[in-house]
Protein backbone atom coordinates (compact mmCIF):
# COMPACT_ATOMS: atom_id res chain seq x y z
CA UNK A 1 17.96 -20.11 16.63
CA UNK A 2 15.04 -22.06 14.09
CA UNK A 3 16.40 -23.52 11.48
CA UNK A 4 14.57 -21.39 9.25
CA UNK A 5 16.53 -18.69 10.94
CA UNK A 6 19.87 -20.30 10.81
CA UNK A 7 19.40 -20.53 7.01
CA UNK A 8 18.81 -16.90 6.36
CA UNK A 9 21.77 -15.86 8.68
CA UNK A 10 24.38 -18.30 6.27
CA UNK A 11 22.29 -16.88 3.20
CA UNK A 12 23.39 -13.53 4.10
CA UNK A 13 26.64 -14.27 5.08
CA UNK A 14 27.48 -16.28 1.73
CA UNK A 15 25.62 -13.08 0.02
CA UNK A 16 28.33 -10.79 1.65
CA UNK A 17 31.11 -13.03 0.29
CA UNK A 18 29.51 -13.12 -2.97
CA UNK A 19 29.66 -9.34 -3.20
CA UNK A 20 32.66 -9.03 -1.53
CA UNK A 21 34.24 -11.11 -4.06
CA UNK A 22 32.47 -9.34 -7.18
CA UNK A 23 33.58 -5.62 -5.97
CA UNK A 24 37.00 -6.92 -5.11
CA UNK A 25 37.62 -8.89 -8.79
CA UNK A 26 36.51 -5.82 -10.55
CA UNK A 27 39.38 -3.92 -8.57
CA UNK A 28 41.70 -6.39 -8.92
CA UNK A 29 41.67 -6.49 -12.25
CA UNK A 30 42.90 -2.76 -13.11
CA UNK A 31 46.08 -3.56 -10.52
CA UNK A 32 46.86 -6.81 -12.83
CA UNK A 33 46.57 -4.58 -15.91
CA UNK A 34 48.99 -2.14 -13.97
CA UNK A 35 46.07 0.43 -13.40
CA UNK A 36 44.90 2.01 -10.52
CA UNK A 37 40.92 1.48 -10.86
CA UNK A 38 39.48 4.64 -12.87
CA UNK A 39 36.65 6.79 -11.30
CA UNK A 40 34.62 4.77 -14.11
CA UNK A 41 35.48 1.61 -12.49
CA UNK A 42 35.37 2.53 -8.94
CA UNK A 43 31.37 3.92 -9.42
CA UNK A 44 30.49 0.73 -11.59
CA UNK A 45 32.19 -1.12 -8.35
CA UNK A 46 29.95 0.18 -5.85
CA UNK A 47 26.86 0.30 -8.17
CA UNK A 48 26.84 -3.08 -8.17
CA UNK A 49 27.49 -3.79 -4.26
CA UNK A 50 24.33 -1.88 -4.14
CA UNK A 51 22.58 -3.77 -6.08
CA UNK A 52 23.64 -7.41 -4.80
CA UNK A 53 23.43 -5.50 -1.06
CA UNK A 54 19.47 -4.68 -2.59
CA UNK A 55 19.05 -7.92 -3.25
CA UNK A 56 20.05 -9.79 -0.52
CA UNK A 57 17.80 -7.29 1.66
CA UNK A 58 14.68 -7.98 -0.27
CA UNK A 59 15.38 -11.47 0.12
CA UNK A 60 15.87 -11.69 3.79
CA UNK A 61 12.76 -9.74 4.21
CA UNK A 62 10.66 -11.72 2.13
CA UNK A 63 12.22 -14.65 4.27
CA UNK A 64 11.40 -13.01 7.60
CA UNK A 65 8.25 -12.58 6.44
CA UNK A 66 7.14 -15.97 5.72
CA UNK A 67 8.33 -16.86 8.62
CA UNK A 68 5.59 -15.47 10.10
CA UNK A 69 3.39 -17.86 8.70
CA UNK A 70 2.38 -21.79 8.64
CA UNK A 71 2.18 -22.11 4.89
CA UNK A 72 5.37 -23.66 2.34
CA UNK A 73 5.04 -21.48 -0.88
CA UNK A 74 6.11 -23.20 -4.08
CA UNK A 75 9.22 -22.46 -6.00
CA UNK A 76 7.73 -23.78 -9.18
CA UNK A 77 6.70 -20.86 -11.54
CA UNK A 78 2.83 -22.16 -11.98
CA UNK A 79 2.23 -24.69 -9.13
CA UNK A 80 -0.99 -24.49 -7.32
CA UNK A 81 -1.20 -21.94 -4.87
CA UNK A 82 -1.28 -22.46 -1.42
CA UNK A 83 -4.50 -22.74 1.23
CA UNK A 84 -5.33 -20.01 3.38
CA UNK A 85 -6.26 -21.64 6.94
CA UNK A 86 -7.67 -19.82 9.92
CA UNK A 87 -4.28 -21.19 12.18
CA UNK A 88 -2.28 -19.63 9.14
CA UNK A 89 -0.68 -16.78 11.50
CA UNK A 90 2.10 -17.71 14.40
CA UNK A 91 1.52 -15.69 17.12
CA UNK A 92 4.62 -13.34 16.75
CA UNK A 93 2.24 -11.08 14.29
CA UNK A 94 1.37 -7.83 16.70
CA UNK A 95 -1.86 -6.24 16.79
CA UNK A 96 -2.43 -3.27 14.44
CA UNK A 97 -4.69 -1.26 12.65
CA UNK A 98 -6.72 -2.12 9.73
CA UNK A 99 -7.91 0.56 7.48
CA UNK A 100 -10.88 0.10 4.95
CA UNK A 101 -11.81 2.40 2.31
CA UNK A 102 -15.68 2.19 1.11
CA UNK A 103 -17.01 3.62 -2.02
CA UNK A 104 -20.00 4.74 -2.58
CA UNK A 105 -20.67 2.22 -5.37
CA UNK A 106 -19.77 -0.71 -2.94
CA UNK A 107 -22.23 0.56 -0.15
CA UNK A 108 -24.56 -1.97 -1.34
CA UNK A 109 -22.23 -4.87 -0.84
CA UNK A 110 -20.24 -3.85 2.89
CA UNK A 111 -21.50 -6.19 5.60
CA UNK A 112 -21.96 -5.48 9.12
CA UNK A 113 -18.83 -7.73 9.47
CA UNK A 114 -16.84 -6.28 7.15
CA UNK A 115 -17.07 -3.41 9.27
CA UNK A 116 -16.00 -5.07 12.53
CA UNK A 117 -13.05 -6.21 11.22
CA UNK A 118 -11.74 -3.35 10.66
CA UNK A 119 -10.04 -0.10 12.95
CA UNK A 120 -10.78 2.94 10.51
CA UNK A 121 -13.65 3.43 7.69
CA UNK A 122 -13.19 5.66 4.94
CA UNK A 123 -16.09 6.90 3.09
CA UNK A 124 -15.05 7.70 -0.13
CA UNK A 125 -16.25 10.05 -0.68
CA UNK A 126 -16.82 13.67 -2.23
CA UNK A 127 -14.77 15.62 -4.72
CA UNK A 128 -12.52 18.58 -4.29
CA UNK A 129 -12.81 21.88 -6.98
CA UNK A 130 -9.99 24.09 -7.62
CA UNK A 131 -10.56 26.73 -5.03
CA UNK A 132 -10.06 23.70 -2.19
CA UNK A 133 -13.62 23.72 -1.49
CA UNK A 134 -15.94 20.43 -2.05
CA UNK A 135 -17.63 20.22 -5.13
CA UNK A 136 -21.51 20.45 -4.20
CA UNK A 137 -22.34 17.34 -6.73
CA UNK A 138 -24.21 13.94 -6.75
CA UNK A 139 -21.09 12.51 -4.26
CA UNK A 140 -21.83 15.08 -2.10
CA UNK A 141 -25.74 14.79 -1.97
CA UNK A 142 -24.80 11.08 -1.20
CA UNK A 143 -23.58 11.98 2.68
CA UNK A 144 -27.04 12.54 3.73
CA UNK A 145 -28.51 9.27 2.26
CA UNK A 146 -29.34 6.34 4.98
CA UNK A 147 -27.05 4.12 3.08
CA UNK A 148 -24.31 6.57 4.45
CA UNK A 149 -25.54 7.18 7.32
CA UNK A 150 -26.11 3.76 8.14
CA UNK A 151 -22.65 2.80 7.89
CA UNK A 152 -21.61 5.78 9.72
CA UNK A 153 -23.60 4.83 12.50
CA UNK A 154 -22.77 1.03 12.38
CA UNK A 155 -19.08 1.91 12.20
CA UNK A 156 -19.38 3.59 15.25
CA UNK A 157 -20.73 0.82 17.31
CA UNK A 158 -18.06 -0.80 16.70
CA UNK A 159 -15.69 1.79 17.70
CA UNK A 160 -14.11 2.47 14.72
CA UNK A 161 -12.64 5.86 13.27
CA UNK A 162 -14.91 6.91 10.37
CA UNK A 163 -13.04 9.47 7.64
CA UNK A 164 -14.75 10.98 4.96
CA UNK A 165 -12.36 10.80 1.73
CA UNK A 166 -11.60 14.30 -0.36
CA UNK A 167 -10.50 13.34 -3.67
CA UNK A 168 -9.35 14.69 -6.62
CA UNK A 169 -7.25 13.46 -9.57
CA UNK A 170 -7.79 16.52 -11.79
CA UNK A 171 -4.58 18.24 -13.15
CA UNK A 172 -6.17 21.20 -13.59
CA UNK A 173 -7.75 21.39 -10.02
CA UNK A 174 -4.33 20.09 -8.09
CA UNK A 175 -2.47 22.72 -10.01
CA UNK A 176 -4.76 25.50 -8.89
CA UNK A 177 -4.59 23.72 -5.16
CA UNK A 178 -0.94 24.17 -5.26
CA UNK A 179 -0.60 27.04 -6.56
CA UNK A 180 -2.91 29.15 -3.81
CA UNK A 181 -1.90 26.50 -0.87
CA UNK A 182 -2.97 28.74 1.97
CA UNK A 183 -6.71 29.40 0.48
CA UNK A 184 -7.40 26.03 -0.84
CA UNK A 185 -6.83 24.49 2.45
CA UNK A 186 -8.58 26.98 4.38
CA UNK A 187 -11.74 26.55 2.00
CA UNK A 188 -11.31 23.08 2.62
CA UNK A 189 -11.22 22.75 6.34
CA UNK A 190 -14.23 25.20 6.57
CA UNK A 191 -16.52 22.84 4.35
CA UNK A 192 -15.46 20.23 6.16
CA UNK A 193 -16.15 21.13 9.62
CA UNK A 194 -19.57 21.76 9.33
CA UNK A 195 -19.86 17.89 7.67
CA UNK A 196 -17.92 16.28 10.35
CA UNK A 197 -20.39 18.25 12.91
CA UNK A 198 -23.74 17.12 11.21
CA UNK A 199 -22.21 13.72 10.04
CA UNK A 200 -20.30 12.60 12.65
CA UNK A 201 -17.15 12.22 11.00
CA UNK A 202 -13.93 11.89 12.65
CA UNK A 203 -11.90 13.35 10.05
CA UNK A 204 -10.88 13.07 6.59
CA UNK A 205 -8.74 10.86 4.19
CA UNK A 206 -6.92 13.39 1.47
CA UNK A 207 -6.66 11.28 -1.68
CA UNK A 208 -5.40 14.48 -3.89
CA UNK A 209 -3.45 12.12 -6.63
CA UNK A 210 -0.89 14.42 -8.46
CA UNK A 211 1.53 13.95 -10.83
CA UNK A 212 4.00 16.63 -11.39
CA UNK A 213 7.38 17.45 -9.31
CA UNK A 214 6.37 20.97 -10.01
CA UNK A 215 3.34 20.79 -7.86
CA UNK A 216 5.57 19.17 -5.07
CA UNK A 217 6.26 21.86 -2.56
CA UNK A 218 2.75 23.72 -3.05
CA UNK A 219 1.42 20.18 -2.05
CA UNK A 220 3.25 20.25 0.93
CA UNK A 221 1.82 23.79 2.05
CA UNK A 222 -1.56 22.87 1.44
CA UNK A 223 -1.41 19.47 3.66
CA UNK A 224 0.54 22.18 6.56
CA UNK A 225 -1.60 24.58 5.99
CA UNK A 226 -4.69 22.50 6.24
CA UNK A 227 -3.25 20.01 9.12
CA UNK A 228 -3.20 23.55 11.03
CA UNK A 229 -6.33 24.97 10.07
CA UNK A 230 -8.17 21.63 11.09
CA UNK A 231 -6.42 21.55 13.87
CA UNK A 232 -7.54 24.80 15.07
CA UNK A 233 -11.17 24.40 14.17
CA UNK A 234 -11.44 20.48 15.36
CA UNK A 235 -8.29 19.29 17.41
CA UNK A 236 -9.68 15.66 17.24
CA UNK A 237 -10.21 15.22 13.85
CA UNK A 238 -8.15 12.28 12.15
CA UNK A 239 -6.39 13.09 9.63
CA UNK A 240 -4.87 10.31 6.82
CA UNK A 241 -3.19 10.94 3.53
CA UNK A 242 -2.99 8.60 0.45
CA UNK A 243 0.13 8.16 -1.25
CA UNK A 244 1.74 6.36 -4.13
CA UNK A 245 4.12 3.25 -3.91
CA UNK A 246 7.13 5.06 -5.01
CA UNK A 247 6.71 8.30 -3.24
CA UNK A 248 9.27 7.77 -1.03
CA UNK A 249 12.02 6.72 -3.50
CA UNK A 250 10.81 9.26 -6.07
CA UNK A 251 12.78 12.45 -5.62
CA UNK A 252 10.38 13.60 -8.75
CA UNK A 253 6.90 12.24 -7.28
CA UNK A 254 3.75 14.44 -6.28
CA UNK A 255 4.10 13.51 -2.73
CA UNK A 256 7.18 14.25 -0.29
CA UNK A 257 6.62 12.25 1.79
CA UNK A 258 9.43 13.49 4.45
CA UNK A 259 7.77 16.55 4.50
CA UNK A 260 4.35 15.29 4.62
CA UNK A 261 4.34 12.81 7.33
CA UNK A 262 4.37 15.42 10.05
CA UNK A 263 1.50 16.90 9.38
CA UNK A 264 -1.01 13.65 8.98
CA UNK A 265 -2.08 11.43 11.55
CA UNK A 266 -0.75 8.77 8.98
CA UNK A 267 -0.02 7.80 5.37
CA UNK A 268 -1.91 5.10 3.27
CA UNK A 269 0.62 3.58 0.81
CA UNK A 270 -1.49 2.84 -1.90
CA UNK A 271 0.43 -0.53 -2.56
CA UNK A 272 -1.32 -1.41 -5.64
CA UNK A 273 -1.62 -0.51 -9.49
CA UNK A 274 2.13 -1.75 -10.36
CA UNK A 275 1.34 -4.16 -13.03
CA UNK A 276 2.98 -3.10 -16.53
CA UNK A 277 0.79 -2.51 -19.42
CA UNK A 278 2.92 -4.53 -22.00
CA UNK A 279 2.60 -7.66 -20.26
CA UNK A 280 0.73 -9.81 -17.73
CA UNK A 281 1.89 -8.60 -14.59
CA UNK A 282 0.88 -8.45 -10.96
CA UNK A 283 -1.36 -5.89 -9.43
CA UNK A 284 0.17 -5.70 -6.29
CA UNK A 285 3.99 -7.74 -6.46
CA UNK A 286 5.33 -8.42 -2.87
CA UNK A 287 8.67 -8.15 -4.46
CA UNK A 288 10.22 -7.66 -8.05
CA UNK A 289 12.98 -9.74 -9.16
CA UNK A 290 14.76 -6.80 -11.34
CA UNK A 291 14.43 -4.29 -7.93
CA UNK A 292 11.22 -2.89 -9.41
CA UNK A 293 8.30 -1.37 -7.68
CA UNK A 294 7.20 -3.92 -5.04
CA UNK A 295 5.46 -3.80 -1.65
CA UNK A 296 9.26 -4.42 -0.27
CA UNK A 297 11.15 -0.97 -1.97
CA UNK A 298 8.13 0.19 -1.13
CA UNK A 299 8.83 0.15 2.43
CA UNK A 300 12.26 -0.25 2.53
CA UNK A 301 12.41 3.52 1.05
CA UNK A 302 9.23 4.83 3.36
CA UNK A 303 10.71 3.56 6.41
CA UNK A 304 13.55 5.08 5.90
CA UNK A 305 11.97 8.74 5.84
CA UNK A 306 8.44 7.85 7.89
CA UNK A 307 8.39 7.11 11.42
CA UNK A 308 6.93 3.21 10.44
CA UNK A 309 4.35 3.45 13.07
CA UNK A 310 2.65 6.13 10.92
CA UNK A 311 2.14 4.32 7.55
CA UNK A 312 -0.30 1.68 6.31
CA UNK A 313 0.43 -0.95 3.91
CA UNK A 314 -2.47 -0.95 1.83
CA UNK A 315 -3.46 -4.02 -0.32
CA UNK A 316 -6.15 -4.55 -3.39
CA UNK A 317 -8.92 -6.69 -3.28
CA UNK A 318 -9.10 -6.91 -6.77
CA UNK A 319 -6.87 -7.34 -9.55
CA UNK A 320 -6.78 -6.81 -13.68
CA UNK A 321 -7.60 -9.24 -16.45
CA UNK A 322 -4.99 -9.31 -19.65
CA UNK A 323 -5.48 -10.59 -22.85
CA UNK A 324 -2.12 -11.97 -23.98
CA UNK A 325 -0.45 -13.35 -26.73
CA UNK A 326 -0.12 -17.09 -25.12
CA UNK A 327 -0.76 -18.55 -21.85
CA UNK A 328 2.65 -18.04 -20.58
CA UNK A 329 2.76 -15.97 -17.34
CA UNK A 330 4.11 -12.08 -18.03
CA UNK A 331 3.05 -12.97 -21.79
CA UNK A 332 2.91 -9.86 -23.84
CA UNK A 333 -0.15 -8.64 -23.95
CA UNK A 334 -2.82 -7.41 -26.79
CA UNK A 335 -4.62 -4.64 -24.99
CA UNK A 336 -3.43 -1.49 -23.78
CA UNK A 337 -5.68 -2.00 -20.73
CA UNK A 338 -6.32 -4.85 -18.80
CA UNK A 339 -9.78 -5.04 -17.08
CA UNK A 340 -10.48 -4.44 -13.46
CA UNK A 341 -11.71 -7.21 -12.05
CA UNK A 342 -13.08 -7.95 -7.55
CA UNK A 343 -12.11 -11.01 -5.10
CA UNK A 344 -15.82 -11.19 -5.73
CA UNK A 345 -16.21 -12.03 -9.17
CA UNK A 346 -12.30 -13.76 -9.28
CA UNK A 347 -14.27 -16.50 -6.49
CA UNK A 348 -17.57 -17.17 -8.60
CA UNK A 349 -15.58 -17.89 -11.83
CA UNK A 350 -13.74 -20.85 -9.36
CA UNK A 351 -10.71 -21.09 -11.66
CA UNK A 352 -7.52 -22.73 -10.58
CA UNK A 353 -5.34 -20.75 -8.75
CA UNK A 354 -1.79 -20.65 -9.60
CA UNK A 355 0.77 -19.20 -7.55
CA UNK A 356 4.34 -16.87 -8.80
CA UNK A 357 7.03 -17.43 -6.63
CA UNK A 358 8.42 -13.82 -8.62
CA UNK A 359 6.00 -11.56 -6.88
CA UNK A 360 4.41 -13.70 -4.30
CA UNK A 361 0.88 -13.28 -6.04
CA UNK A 362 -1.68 -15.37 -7.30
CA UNK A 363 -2.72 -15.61 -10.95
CA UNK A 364 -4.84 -18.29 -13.08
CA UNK A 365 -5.29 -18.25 -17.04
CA UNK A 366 -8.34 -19.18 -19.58
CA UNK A 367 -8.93 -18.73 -23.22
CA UNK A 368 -12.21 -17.56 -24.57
CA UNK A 369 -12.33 -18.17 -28.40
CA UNK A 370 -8.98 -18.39 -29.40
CA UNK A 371 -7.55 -15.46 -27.26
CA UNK A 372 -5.86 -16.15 -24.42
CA UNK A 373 -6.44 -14.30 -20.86
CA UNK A 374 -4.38 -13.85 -17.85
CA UNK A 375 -5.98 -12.88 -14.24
CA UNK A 376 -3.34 -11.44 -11.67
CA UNK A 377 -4.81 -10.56 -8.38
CA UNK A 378 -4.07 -11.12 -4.44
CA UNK A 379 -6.00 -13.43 -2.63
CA UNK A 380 -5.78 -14.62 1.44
CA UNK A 381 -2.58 -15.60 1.30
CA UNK A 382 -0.80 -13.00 -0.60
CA UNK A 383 -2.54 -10.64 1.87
CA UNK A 384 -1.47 -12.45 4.64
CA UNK A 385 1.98 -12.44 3.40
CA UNK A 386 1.90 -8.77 3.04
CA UNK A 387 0.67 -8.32 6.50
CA UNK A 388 3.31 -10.20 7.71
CA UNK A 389 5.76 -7.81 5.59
CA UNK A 390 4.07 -4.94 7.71
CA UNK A 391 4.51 -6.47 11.23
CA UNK A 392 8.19 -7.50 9.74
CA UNK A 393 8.70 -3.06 9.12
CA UNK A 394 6.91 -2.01 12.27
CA UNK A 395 4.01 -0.55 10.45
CA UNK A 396 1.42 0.46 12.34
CA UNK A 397 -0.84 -1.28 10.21
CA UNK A 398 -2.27 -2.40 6.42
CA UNK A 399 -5.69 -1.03 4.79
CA UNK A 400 -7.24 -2.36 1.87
CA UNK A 401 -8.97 -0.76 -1.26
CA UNK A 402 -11.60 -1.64 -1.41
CA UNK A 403 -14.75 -3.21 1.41
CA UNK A 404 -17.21 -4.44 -0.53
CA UNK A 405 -14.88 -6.41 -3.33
CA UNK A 406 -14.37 -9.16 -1.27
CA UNK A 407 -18.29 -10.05 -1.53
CA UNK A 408 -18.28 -11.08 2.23
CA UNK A 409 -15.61 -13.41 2.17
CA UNK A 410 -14.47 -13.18 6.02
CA UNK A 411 -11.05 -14.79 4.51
CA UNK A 412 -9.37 -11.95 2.57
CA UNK A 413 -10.41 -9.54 5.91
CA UNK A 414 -8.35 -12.62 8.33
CA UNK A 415 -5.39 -12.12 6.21
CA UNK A 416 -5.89 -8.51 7.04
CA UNK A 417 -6.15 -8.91 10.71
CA UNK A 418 -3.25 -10.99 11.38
CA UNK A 419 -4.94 -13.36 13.28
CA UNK A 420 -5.86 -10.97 15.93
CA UNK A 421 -8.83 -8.57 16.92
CA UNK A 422 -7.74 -5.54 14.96
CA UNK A 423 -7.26 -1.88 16.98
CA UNK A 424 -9.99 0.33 17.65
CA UNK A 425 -10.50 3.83 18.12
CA UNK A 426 -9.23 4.39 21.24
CA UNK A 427 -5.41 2.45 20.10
CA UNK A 428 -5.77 4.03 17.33
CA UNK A 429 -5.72 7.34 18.87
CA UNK A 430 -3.58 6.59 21.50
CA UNK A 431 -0.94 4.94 19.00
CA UNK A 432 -1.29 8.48 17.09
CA UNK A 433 -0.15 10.57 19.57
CA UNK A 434 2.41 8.20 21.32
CA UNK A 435 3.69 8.33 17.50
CA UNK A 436 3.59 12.41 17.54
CA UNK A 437 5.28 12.36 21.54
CA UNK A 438 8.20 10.97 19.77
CA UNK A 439 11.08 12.62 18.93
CA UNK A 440 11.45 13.11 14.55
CA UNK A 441 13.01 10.09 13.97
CA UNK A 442 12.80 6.88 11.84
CA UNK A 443 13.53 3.63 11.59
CA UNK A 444 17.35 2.29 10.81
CA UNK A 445 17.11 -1.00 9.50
């Protein structure tokens, strides 16, 4: 056993004698007072051995998972952040896929590399209208364009998957989706088809982003609905659906994702957009100190419901710019809305980066006049980090919104990898349906 190891074992058994101790004083207590503990007391009891239990499980996952890695990260809130070095992985990281989305307004800036390093391309995309069909518009005119093509076709030389995104965020649209399932989807897989046939798709990425509980089980017909009329009309095509960080935990969320799961190929955790408003926060926080929304509940929840092989960790390549009341970090800030900002354009400003041992994210701040501004976003490391977290959960891999935003740095698409050549179409398949061989089970951790 490393030392490193041997550490985390007596951390979790001083953790279990911690909470031991806390439940068992709390009980104690009503028997000195002559009491048997009330029903009150009892549930207060075991709310918080759930949270220290929590607690100590984030922890030692975080700890596995920079284990993985030859990198010390600082304790100090504000210290510089660590290096990201090409011998940063130990060998213990497993192959995987890599998933990439690309936008049409970052066609200009994908390279040829970019596209190596990666397992599965997502064109994103074209837009879906309220009968399920796709909405004939300047997205959609796009697909025939040489800029698309030519990714298509460079994609495919290097054997990679190549999805064409459907997206729609429109309340209106989703509710009319939902509410005629069976139609929708049909309309959908039929104008689909024919693109796949002419375009060379291998299937589609559904990035329908809903919001209501209400909408909950018509979402799940749809997705079973469509998974079988795809199926019927194209037994090969891929099919991937985007959900939200919470999903799993969420008994209210758009997406249930237990009922879901069986009818994708996989699911795309969209593991980003979880900084507050109010104050400086991370984009994308590996873990949150107060049992928040992190990468970690994340996937402690989805791996709990998911078979892990069929979900990907995905990761930002950008993050948001704050203006704050001072320069200290989670300052309150003065704007409702921070400012997207790239990897791209965070590497030519060349700031200082900082590093919060909180989230496990990078940040830097600067003052223009006499406002301050605070930058959180990921960079090599973090991503590593987070890679590590998904060989620590099984995943069967991590994606990243979005290629293109990382203005050819081969870095941020190394932390990706894992330090290995990522899967290509034919694992990728063959991990799909070893995955769907299986009996309907997930992972007990």
């Amino acid at each position: 056993m490393s030392p490193k190891k041997r550490n985390i074992v007596a951390a979790v058994a001083l953790t279990v004698i911690i909470i031991a101790g806390i439940v068992t004083g709390i009980l104690i207590g009503h028997f000195i007072r002559g009491n048997s503990p009330s029903p009150a007391a009892l549930k207060a009891a075991a709310r918080e051995k759930k949270i220290h239990l929590e607690i100590l499980t984030e922890n030692t996952d975080v700890n596995t998972a920079e284990s993985y890695l030859r990198v010390s990260f600082p304790s100090r809130l504000g210290a510089p952040s660590p290096r990201f070095t090409n011998s940063i992985f130990k060998p213990s990281i497993k192959r995987h896929a890599v998933v990439g989305y690309v936008p049409s307004f970052e066609l200009g800036s994908v390279t040829p590399q970019d596209l190596s390093s990666v397992s599965v391309v997502c064109y994103d995309g074209v837009d879906v209208g309220s009968s399920g069909g796709i909405v004939h518009d300047q997205n959609f005119s796009l697909l025939t364009q040489s800029s698309v093509q030519n990714l298509i076709t460079t994609s495919h030389q290097d054997n990679d998957l190549v999805l064409l995104t459907a997206y729609t965020s429109s309340n209106p649209v989703i509710a009319s989706i939902t509410k005629h399932p069976a139609t929708s989807a049909a309309n959908l897989s039929a104008e689909l088809v024919p693109i796949f046939q002419s375009d060379h798709f291998d299937g589609v990425s559904i990035d329908i982003e809903g919001q209501y509980a209400k909408e909950r089980a018509g979402f799940v017909s749809f997705v079973k609905d469509f998974y079988h009329d795809m199926k019927t009309a194209d037994p090969t095509a891929f099919i991937l659906l985007d959900t939200y960080t919470d999903s799993a935990a969420n008994p209210d969320n758009f997406y249930n994702v237990s009922e879901l799961y069986p009818f994708v190929n996989d699911i795309f955790i969209m593991g980003y957009d979880m900084n507050t408003l109010s104050t400086a926060s991370p984009n994308a926080p590996l873990i949150n100190e107060n049992l928040g929304n992190s990468d970690v509940q994340s996937l402690l929840s989805y791996t709990s419901v998911v078979p892990p092989q069929k979900l990907i960790l995905g990761v930002p390549f950008y993050g948001y710019d704050f203006t704050t009341k001072d320069p200290y970090p989670y300052s309150p800030t003065k704007n409702s809305y921070p400012v997207a900002v790239t990897w791209d354009s965070i590497l030519s400003v060349g700031r200082p980066q900082l590093w919060d041992p909180m989230s496990l994210t990078p940040w830097y701040r600067f003052k223009t006049g006499k406002t301050w501004h605070q930058t959180w976003f990921d960079n090599p490391v973090s991503i590593a980090l987070k890679t590590a977290l998904a060989n620590e959960f099984h995943l069967g891999g991590v994606g990243v919104w979005a290629l293109g935003m990382n203005g050819g740095d081969t870095q941020m698409l190394q932390a990706l990898a894992g330090g290995r050549a990522p899967y290509k179409k034919q694992q990728i398949l063959e991990a799909s349906k070893a995955t769907k061989s299986k009996k309907r089970k997930v992972a007990k951790r």
